[in-house]
C-alpha atoms as a PDB file:
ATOM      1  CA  UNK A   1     -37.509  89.304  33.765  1.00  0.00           C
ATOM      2  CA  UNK A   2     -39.010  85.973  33.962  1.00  0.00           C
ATOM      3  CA  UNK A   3     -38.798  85.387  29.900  1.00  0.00           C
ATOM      4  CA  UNK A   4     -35.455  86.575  28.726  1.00  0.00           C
ATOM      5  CA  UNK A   5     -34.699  86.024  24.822  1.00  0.00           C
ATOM      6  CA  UNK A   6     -32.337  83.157  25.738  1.00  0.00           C
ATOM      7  CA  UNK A   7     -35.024  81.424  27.337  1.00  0.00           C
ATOM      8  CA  UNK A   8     -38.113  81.564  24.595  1.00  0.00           C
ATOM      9  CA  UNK A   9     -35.130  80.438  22.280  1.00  0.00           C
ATOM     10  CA  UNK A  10     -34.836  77.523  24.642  1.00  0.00           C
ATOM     11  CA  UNK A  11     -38.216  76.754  24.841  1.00  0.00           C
ATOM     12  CA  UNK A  12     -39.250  77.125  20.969  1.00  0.00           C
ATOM     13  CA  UNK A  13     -36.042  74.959  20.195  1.00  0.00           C
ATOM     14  CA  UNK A  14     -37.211  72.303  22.604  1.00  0.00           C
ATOM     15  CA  UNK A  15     -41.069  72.477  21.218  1.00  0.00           C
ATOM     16  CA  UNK A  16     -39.189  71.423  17.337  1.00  0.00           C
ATOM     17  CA  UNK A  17     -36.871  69.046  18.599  1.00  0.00           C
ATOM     18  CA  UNK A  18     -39.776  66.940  19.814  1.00  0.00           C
ATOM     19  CA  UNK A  19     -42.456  67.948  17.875  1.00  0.00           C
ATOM     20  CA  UNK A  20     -44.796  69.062  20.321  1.00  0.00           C
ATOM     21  CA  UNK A  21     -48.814  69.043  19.526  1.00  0.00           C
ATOM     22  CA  UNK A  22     -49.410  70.895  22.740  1.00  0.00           C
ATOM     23  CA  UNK A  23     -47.847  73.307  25.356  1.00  0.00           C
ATOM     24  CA  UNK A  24     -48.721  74.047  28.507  1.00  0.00           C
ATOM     25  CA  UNK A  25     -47.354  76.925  31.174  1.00  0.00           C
ATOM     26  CA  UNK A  26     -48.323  77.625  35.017  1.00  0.00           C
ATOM     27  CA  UNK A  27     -48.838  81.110  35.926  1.00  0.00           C
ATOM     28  CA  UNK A  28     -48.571  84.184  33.416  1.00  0.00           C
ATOM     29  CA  UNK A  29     -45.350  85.072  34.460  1.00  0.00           C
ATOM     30  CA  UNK A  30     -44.506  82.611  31.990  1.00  0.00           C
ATOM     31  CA  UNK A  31     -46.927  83.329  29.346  1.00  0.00           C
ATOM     32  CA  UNK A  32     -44.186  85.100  26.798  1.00  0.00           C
ATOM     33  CA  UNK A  33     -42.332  81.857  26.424  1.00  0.00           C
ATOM     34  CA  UNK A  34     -44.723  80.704  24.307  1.00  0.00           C
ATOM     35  CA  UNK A  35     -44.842  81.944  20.568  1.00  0.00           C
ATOM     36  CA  UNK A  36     -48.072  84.221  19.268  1.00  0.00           C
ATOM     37  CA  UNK A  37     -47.864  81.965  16.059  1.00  0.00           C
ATOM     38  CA  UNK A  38     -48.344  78.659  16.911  1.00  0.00           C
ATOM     39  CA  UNK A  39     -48.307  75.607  15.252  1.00  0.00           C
ATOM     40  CA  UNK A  40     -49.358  73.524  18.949  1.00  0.00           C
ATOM     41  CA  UNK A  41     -52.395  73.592  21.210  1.00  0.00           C
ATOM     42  CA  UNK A  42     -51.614  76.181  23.883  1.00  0.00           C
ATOM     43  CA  UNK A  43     -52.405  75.768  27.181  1.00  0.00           C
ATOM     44  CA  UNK A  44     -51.960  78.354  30.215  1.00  0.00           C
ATOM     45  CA  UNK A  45     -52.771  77.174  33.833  1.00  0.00           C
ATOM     46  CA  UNK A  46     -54.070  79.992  36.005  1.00  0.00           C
ATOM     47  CA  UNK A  47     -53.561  78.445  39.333  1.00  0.00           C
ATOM     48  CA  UNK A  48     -53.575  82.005  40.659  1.00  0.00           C
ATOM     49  CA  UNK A  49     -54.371  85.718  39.189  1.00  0.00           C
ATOM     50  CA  UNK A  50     -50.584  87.071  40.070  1.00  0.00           C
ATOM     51  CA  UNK A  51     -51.200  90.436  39.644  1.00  0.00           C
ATOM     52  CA  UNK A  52     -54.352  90.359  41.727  1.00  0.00           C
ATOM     53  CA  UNK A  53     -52.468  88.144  44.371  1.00  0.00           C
ATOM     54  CA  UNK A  54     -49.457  90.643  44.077  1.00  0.00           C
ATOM     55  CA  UNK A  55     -51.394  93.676  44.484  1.00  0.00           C
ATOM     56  CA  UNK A  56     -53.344  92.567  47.125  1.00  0.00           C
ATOM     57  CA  UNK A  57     -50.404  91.475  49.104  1.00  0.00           C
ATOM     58  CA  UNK A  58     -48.137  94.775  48.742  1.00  0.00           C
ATOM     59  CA  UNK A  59     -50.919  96.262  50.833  1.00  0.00           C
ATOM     60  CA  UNK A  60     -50.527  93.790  53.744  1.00  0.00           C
ATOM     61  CA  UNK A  61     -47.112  93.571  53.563  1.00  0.00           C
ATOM     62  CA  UNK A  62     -46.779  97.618  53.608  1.00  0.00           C
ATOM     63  CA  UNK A  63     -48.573  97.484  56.813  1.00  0.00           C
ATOM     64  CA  UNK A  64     -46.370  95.068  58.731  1.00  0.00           C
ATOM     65  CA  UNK A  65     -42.992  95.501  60.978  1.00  0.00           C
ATOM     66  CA  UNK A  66     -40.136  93.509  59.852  1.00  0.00           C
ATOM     67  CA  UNK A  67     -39.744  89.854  61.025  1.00  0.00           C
ATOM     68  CA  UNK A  68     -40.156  88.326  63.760  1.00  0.00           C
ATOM     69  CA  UNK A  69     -43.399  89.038  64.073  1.00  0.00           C
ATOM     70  CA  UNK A  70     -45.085  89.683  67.075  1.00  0.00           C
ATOM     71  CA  UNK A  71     -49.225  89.591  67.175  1.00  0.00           C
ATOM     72  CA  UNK A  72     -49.492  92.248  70.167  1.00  0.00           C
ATOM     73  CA  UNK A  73     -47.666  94.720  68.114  1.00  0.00           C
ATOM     74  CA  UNK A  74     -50.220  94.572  65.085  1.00  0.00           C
ATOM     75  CA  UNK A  75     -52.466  97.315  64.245  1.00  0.00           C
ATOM     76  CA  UNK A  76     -56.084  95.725  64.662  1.00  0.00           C
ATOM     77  CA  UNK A  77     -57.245  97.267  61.576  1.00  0.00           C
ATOM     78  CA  UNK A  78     -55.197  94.609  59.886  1.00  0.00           C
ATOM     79  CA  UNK A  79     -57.207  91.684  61.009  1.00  0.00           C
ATOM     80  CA  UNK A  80     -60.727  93.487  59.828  1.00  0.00           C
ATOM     81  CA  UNK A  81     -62.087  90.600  58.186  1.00  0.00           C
ATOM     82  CA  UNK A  82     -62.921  93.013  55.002  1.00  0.00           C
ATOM     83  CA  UNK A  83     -59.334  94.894  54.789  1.00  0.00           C
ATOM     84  CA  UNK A  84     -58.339  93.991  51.529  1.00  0.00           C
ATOM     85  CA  UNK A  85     -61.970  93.353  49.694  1.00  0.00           C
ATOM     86  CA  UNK A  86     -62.667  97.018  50.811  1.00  0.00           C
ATOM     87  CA  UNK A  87     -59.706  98.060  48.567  1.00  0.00           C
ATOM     88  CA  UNK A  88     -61.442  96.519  45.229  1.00  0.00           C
ATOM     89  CA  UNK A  89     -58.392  95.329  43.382  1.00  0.00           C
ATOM     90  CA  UNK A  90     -57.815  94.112  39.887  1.00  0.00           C
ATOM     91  CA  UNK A  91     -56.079  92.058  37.787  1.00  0.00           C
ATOM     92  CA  UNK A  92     -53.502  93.999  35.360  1.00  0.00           C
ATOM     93  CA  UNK A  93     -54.791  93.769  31.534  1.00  0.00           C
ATOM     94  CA  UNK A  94     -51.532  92.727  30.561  1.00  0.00           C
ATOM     95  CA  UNK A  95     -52.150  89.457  32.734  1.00  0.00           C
ATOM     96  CA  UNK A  96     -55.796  88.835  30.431  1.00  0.00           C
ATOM     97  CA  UNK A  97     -53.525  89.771  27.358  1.00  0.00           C
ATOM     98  CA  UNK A  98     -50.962  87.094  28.353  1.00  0.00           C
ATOM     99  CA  UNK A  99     -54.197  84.481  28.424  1.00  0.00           C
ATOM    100  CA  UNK A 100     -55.311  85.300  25.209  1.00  0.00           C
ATOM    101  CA  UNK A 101     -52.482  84.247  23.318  1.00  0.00           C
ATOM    102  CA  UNK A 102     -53.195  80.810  24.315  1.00  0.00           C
ATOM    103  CA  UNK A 103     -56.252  78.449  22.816  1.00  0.00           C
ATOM    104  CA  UNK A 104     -57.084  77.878  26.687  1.00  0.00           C
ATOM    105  CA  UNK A 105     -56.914  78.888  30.296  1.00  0.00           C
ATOM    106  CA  UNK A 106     -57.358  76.580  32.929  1.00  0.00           C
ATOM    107  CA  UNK A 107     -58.719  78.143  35.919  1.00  0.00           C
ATOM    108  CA  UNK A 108     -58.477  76.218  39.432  1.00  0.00           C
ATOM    109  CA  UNK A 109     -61.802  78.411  40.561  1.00  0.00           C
ATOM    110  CA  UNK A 110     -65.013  79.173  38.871  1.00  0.00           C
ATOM    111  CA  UNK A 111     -65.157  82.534  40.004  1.00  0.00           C
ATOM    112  CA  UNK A 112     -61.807  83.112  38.604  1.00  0.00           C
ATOM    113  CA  UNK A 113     -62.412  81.318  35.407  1.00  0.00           C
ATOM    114  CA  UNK A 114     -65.973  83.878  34.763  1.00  0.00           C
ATOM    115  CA  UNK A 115     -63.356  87.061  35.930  1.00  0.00           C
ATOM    116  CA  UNK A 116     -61.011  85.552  32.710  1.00  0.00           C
ATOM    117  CA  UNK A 117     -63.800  85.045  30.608  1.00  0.00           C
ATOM    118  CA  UNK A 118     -65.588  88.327  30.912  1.00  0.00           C
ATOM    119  CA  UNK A 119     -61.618  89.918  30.366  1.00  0.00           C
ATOM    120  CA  UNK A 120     -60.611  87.947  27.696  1.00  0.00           C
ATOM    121  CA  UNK A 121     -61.755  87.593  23.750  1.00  0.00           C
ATOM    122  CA  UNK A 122     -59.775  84.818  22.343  1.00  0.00           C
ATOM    123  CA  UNK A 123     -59.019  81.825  24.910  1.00  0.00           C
ATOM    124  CA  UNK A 124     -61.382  79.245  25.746  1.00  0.00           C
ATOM    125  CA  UNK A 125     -61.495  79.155  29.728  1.00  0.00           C
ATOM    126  CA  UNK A 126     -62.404  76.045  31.787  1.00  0.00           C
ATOM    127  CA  UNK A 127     -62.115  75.137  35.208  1.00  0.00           C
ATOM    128  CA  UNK A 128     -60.696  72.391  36.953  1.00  0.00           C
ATOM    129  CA  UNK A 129     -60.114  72.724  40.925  1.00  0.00           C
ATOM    130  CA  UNK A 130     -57.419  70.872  42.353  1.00  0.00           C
ATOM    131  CA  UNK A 131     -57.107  66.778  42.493  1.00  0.00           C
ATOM    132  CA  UNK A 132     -55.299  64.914  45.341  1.00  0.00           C
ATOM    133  CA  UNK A 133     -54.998  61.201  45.882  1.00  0.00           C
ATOM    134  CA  UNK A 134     -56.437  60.380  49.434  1.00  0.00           C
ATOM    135  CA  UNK A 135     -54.146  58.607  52.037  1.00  0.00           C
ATOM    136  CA  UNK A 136     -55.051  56.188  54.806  1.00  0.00           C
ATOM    137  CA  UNK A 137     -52.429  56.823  57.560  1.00  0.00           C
ATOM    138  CA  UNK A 138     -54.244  55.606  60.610  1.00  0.00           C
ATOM    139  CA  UNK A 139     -55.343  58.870  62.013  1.00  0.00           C
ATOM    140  CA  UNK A 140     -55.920  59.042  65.899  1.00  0.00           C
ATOM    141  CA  UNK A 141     -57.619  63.291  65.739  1.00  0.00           C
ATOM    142  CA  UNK A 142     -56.115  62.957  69.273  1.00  0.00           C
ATOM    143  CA  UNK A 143     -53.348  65.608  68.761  1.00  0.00           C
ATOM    144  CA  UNK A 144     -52.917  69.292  68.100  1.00  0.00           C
ATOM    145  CA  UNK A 145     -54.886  71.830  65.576  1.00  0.00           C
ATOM    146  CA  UNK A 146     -52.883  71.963  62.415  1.00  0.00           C
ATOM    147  CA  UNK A 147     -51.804  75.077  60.342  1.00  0.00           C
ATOM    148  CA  UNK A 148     -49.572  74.614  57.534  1.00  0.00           C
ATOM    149  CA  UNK A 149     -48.286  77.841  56.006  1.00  0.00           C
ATOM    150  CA  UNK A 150     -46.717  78.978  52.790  1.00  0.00           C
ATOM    151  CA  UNK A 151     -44.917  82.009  51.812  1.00  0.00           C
ATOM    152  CA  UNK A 152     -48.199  84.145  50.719  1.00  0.00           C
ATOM    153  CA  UNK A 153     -48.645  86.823  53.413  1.00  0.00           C
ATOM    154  CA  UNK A 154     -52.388  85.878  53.147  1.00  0.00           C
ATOM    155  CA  UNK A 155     -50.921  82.988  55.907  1.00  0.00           C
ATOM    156  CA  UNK A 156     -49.425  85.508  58.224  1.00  0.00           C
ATOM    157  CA  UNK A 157     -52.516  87.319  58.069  1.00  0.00           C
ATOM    158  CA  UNK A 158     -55.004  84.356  58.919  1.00  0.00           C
ATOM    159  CA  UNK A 159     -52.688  83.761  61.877  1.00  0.00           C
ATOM    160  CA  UNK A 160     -52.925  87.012  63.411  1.00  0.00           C
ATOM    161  CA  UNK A 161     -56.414  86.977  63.261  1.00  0.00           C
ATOM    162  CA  UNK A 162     -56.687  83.904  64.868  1.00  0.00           C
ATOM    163  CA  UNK A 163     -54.369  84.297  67.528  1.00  0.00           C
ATOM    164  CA  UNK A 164     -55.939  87.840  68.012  1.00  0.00           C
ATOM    165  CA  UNK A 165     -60.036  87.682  67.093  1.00  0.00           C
ATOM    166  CA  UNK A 166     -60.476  84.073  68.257  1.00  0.00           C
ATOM    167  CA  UNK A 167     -57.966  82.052  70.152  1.00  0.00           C
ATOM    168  CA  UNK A 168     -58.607  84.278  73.540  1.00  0.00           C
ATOM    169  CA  UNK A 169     -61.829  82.920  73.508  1.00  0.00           C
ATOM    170  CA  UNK A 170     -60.421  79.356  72.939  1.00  0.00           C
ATOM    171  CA  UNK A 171     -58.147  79.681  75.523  1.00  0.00           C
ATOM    172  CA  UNK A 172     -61.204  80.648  78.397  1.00  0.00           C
ATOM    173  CA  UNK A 173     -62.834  77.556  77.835  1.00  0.00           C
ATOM    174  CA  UNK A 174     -60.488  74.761  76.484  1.00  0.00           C
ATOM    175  CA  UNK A 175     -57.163  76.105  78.251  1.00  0.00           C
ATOM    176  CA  UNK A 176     -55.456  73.048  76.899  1.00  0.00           C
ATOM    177  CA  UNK A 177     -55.878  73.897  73.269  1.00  0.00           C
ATOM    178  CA  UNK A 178     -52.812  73.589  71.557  1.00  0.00           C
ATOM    179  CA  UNK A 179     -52.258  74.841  67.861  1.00  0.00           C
ATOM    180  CA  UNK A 180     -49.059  73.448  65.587  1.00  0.00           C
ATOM    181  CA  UNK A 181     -48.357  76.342  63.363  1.00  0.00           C
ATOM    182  CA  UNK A 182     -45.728  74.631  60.414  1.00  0.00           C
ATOM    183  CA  UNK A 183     -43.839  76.199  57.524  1.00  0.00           C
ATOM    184  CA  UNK A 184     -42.398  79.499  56.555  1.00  0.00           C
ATOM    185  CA  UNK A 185     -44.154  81.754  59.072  1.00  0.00           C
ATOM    186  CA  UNK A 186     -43.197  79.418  61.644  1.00  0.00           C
ATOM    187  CA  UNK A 187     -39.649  80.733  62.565  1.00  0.00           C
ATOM    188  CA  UNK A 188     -41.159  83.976  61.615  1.00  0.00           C
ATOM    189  CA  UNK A 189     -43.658  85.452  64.647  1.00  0.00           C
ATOM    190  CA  UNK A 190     -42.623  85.816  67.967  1.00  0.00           C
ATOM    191  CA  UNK A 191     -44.005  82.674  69.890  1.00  0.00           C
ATOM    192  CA  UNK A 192     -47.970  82.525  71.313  1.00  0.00           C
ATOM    193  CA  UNK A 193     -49.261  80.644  74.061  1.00  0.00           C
ATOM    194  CA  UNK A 194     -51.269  77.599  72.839  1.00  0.00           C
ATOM    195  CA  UNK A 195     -49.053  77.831  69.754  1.00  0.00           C
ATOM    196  CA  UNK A 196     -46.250  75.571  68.843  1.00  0.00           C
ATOM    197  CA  UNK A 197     -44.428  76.424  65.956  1.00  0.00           C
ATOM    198  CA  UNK A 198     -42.600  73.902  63.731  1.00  0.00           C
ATOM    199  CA  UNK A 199     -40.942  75.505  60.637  1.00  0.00           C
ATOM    200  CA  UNK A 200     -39.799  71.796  59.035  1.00  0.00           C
ATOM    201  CA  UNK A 201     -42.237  68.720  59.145  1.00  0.00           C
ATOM    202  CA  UNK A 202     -40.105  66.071  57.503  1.00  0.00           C
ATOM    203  CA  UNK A 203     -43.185  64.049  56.342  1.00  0.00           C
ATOM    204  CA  UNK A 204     -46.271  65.719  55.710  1.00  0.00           C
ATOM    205  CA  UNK A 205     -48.020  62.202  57.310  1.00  0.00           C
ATOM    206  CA  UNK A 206     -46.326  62.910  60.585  1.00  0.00           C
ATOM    207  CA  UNK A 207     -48.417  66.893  60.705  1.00  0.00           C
ATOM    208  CA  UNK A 208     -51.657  64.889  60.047  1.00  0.00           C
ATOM    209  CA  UNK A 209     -51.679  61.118  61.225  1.00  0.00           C
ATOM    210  CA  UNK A 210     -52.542  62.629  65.050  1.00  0.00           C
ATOM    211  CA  UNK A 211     -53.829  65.573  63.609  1.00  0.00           C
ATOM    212  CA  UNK A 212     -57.517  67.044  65.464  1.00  0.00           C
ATOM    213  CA  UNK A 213     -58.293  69.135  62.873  1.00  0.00           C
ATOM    214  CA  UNK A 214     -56.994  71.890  60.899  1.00  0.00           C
ATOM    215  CA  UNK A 215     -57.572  75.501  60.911  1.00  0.00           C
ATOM    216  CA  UNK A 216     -56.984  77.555  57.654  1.00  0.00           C
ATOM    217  CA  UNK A 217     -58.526  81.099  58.805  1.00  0.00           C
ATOM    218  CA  UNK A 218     -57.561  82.566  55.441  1.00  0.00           C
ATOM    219  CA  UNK A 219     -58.722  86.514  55.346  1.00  0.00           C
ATOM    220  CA  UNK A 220     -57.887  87.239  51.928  1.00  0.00           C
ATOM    221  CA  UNK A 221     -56.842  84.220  49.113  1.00  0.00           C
ATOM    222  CA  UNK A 222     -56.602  83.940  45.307  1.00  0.00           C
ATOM    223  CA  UNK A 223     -56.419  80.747  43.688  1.00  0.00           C
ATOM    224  CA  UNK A 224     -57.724  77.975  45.947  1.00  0.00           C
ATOM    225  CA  UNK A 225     -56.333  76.781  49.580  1.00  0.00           C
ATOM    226  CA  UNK A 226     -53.733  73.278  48.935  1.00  0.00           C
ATOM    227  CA  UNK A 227     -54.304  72.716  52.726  1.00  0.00           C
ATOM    228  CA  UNK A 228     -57.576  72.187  53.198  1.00  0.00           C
ATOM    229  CA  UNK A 229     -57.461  70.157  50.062  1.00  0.00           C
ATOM    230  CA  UNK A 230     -54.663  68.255  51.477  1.00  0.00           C
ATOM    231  CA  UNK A 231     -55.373  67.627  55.221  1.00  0.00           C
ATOM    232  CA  UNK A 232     -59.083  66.958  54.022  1.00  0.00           C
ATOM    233  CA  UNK A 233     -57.388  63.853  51.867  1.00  0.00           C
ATOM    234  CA  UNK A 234     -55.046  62.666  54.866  1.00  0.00           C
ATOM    235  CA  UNK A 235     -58.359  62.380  56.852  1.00  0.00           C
ATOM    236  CA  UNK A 236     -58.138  65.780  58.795  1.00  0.00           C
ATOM    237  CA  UNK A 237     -61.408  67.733  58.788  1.00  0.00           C
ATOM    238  CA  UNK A 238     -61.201  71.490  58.357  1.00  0.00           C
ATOM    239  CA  UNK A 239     -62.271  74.847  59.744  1.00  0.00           C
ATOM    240  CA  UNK A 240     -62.842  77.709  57.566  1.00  0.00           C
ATOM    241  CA  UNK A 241     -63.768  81.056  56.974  1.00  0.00           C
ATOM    242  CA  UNK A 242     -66.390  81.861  54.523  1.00  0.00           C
ATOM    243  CA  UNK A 243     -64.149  83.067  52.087  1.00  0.00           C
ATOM    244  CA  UNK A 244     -61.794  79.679  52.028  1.00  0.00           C
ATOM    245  CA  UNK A 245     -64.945  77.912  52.069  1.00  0.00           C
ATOM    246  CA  UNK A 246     -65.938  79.256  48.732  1.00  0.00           C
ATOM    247  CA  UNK A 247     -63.767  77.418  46.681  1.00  0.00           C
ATOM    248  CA  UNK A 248     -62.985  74.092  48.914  1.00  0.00           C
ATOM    249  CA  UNK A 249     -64.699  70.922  48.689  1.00  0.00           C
ATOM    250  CA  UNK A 250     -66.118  71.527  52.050  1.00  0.00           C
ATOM    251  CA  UNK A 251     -69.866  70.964  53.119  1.00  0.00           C
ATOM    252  CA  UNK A 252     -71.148  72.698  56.758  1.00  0.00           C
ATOM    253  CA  UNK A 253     -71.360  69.705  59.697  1.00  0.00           C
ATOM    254  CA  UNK A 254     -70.401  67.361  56.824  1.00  0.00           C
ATOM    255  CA  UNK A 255     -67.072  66.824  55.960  1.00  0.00           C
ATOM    256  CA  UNK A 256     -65.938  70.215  57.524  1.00  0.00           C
ATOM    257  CA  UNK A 257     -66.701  73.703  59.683  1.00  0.00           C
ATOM    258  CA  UNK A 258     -67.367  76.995  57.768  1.00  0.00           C
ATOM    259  CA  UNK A 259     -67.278  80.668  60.157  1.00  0.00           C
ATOM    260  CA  UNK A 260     -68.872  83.420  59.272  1.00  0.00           C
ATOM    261  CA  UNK A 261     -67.254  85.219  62.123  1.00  0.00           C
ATOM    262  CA  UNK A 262     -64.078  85.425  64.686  1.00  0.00           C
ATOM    263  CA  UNK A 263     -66.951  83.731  67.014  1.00  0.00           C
ATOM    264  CA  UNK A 264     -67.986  81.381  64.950  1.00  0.00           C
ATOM    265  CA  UNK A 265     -64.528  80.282  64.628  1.00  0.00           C
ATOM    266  CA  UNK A 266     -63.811  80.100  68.066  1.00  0.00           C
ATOM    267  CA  UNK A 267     -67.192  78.195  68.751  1.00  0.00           C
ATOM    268  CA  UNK A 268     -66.305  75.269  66.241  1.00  0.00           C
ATOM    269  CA  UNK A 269     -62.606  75.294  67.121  1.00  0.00           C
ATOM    270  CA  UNK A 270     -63.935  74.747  70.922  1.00  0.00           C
ATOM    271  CA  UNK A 271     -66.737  72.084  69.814  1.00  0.00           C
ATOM    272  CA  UNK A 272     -64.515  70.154  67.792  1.00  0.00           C
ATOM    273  CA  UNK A 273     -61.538  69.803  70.546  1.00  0.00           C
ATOM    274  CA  UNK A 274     -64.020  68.227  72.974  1.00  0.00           C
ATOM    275  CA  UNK A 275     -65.711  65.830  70.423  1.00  0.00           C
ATOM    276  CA  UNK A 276     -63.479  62.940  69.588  1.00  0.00           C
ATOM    277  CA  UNK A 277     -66.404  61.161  67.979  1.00  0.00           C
ATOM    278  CA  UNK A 278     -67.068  64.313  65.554  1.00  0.00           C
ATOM    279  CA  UNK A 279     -63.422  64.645  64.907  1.00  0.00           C
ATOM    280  CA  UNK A 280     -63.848  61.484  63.791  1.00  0.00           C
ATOM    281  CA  UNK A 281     -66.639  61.668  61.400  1.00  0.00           C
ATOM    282  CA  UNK A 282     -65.802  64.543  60.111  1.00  0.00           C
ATOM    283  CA  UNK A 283     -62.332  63.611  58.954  1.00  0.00           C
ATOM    284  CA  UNK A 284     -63.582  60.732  57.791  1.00  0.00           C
ATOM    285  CA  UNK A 285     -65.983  62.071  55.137  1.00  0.00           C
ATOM    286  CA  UNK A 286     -63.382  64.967  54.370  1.00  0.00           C
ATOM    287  CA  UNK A 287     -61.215  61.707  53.050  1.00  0.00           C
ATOM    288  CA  UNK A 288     -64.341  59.997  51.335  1.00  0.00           C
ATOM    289  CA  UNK A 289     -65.159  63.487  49.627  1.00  0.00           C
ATOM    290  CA  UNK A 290     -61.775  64.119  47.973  1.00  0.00           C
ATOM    291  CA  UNK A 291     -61.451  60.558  46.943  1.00  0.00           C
ATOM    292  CA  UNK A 292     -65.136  60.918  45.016  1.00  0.00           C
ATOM    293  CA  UNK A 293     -64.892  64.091  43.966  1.00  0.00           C
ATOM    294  CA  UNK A 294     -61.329  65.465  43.600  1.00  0.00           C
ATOM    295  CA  UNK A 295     -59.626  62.319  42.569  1.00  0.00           C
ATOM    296  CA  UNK A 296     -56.381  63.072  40.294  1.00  0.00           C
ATOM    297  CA  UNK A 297     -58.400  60.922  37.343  1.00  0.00           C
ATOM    298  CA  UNK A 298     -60.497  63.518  37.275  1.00  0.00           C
ATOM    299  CA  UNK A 299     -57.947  66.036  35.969  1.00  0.00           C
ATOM    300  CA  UNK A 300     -56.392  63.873  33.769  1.00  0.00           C
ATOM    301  CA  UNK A 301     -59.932  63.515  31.912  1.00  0.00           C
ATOM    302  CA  UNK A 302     -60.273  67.043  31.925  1.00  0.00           C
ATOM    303  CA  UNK A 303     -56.974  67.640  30.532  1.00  0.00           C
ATOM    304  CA  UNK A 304     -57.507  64.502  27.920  1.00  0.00           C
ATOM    305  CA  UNK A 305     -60.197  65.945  26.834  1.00  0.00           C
ATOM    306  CA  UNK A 306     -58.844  69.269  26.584  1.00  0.00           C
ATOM    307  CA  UNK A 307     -55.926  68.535  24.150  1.00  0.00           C
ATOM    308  CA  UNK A 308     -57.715  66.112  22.183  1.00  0.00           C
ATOM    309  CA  UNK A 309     -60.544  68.539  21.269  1.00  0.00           C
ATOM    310  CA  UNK A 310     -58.547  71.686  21.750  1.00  0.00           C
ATOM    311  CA  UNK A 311     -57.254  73.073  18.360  1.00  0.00           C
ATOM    312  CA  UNK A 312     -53.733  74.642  17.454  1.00  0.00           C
ATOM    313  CA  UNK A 313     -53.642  78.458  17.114  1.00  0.00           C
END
């Protein structure tokens, strides 16, 4: 459904009219646009395993009531911080087969690039994690926890563990604590002490310029997080789980907070909003660390280097 004959047509005419020496597509949804038989270097970016991500999220999603959402209603075993890994998913074959008809398969996480290579018997695989340009924007860390969400149900589900596993004990001991929840799941649950939600942030300076910190307390994930990338370049330090931490820039009591545990979250959430100074440092070196080592000249290297060496099928 996503490649319909008119469309490769399209495409194909477009790649004569100007002569193209290299193609490249996002996501294997896309993968059929591009001919078997090329005379181009082909290039597939796998910012996400689809069917993996799809799978995974069917089994949330079949599990939840219908929108708005409310946390008290939830069935516990939802927010078991192994839920989804217990299930063992895959990725389809017929996603590998779609990256072997390119010359190479960009992978935005190392454990994801090894998964394609050990699937796959004709693409070259490489990794290159996401790039953002850093921003100075005059932070004060003097405002509320930030938690930007997307579509993914993955978001929904890191909420509702953190509003049910850890923010009770946030709430005992720092009663003040106040947490702006933005995007799509916003206008979506059914509103939580300590949480404000804020489904449109005109200016994604305004969410972090007064920013604490943010929380991304991601259960289940494919690809890699954009936020903590993101707030971690605006000068916003981050706190994790494990499993966000594992493909994130972020290094423990350096640049960021990594929980192994609903505790453990709470703990550094609770730390963090009485330490201006830490708030501080922290968010500091998250902006020094993107800027050194996920600045956007790195990925245009990577891809330079790519097509130039890359050959045509």
């Amino acid at each position: 459904m996503h490649t319909p004959p008119g469309m490769r047509r399209w495409l194909r005419a477009q790649i004569r009219h100007v002569g193209a020496t290299a193609v490249l597509v996002s996501y294997a949804r896309w993968g059929a646009l591009v001919p078997r038989h090329h005379g181009f270097i082909a290039v597939i970016d796998s910012t996400d395993l689809l069917s993996l991500n799809r799978h995974m999220s069917r089994y949330i999603e079949d599990r939840l009531p219908r929108p708005p959402i409310d946390p008290a209603t939830i069935d516990s075993v939802l927010l078991d911080e192994c839920f989804v890994d217990s299930q063992a998913f895959e990725v389809d074959p017929s996603e590998f087969r779609t990256f072997d008809r390119f010359d190479h398969t960009i992978a935005i996480a190392e454990d994801e690039a090894a998964h394609i290579r050990a699937h796959t018997r004709k693409t070259a695989v490489v990794t290159m994690p996401m790039t953002s340009s850093t921003h100075e924007i005059g932070n004060t860390w003097n405002g509320p926890a930030v938690f930007p969400t997307g579509p993914t149900v993955f978001n929904l589900q890191g909420y509702l563990w953190f509003v049910g596993r850890v923010l009770p004990t946030i709430r005992e001991q720092v009663p003040d604590f106040e947490l702006r929840m933005t995007g799509w799941w916003a206008e979506r649950v059914v509103p939580e002490p300590n949480v404000v939600a804020v489904p449109f942030i005109p200016s994604i300076t305004d969410l972090y310029a007064d920013a604490r910190f943010l929380v991304c307390p991601l259960l289940t994930l494919t690809g890699q997080q954009v936020k903590v990338v993101e707030a971690m370049a605006h000068g916003v330090a981050p706190i994790v789980t494990a499993k966000v931490a594992t493909r994130s820039p972020i290094e423990h009591g350096r640049n960021g907070l990594i929980a192994t545990s609903a505790e453990g979250f709470a703990e550094h959430v609770i730390a963090l909003w009485q330490d201006a100074e830490r708030r501080a440092e922290l968010g500091q070196a998250a902006r020094l660390t993107v800027e050194t080592t996920c600045a956007p000249q790195q990925l245009v290297l990577g891809l330079d280097l790519l097509l130039t060496k890359g050959q045509p099928g």
